[in-house]
Protein backbone atom coordinates (compact mmCIF):
# COMPACT_ATOMS: atom_id res chain seq x y z
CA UNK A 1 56.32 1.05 -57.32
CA UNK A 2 56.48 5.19 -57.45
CA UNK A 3 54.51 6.05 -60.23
CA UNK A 4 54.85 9.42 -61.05
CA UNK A 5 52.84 9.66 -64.29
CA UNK A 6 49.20 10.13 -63.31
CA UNK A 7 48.21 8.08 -66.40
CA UNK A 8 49.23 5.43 -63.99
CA UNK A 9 47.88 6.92 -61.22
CA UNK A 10 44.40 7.24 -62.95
CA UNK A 11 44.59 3.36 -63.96
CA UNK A 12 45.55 1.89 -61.07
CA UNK A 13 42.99 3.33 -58.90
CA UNK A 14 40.25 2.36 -61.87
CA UNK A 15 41.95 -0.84 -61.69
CA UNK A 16 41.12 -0.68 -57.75
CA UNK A 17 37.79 0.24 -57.97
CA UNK A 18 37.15 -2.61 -60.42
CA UNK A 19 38.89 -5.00 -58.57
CA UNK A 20 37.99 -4.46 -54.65
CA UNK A 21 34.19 -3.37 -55.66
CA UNK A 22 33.32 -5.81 -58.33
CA UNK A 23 32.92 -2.84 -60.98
CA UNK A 24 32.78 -4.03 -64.79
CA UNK A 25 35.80 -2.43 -66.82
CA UNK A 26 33.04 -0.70 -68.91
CA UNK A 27 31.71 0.76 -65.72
CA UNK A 28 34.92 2.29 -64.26
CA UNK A 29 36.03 3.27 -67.46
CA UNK A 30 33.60 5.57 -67.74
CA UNK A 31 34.16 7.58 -64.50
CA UNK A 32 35.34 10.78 -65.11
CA UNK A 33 37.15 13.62 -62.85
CA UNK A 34 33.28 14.55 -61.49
CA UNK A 35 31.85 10.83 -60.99
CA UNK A 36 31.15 10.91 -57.40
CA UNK A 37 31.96 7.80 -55.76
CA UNK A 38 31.42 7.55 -51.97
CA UNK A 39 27.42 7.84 -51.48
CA UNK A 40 26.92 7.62 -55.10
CA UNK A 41 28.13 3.91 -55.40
CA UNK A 42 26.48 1.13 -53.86
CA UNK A 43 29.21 -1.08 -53.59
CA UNK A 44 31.67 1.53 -51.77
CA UNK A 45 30.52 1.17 -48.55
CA UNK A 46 32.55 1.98 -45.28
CA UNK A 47 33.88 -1.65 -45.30
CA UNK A 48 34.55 -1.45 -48.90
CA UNK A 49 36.64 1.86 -48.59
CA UNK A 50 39.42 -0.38 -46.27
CA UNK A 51 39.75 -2.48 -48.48
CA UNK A 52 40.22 -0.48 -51.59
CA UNK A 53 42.96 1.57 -49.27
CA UNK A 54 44.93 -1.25 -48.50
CA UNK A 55 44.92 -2.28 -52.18
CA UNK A 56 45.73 1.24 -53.08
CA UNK A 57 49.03 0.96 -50.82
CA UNK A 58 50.45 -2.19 -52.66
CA UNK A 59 49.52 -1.11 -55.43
CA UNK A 60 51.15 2.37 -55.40
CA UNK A 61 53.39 1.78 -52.78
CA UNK A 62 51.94 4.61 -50.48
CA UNK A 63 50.94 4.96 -46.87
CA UNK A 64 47.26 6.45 -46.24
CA UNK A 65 47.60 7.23 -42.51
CA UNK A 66 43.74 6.99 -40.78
CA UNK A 67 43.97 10.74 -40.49
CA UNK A 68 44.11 11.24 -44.02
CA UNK A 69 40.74 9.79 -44.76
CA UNK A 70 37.69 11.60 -45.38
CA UNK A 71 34.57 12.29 -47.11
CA UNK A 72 36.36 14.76 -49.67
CA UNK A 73 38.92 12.15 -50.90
CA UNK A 74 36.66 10.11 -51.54
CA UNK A 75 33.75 12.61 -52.99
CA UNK A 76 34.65 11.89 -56.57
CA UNK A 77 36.79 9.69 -58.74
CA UNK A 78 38.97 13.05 -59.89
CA UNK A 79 39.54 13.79 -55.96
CA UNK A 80 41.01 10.17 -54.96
CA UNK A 81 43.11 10.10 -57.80
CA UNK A 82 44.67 13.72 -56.58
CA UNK A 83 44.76 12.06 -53.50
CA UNK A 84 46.95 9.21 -54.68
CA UNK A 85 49.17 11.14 -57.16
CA UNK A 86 49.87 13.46 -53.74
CA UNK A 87 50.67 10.17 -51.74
CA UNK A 88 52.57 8.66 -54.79
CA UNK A 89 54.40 11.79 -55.38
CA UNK A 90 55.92 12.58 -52.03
């Protein structure tokens, strides 16, 4: 899968969030572009972040090298989905 709407983008990676971390629907639903996630969420922890990569892959049929990961892709919700749409759209 290549999507290269980020409509998708955006609700796949809510759809990863809700799914890998446990979040309700009503929860991720409200994240906006601004809604920091890494240090603001409980439930993303460092072990937590692997796993929502790897889902992100299959999901979006990407490849997040290790090098690619940091603190700023994963500052807010608006940043990882630019992050994915980049990875989805190359």
């Amino acid at each position: 899968m290549l999507p290269d709407d980020n409509a998708e983008i955006d609700a796949a990676v809510r759809a990863v969030l809700r799914d890998v971390l446990g979040l309700s629907e009503e929860r991720v639903g409200a994240f906006r572009s601004e809604t920091p996630l890494f240090g603001a969420l409980p439930e993303l922890d460092s072990m937590a972040v692997a796993g929502m990569l790897t889902e992100l892959e299959e999901r979006l049929g990407i490849l997040i090298e290790d090098d690619e990961v940091d603190g700023e892709m994963l500052e807010t919700f608006g940043a990882l989905v630019r992050f994915a749409a980049a990875k989805a759209n190359q």
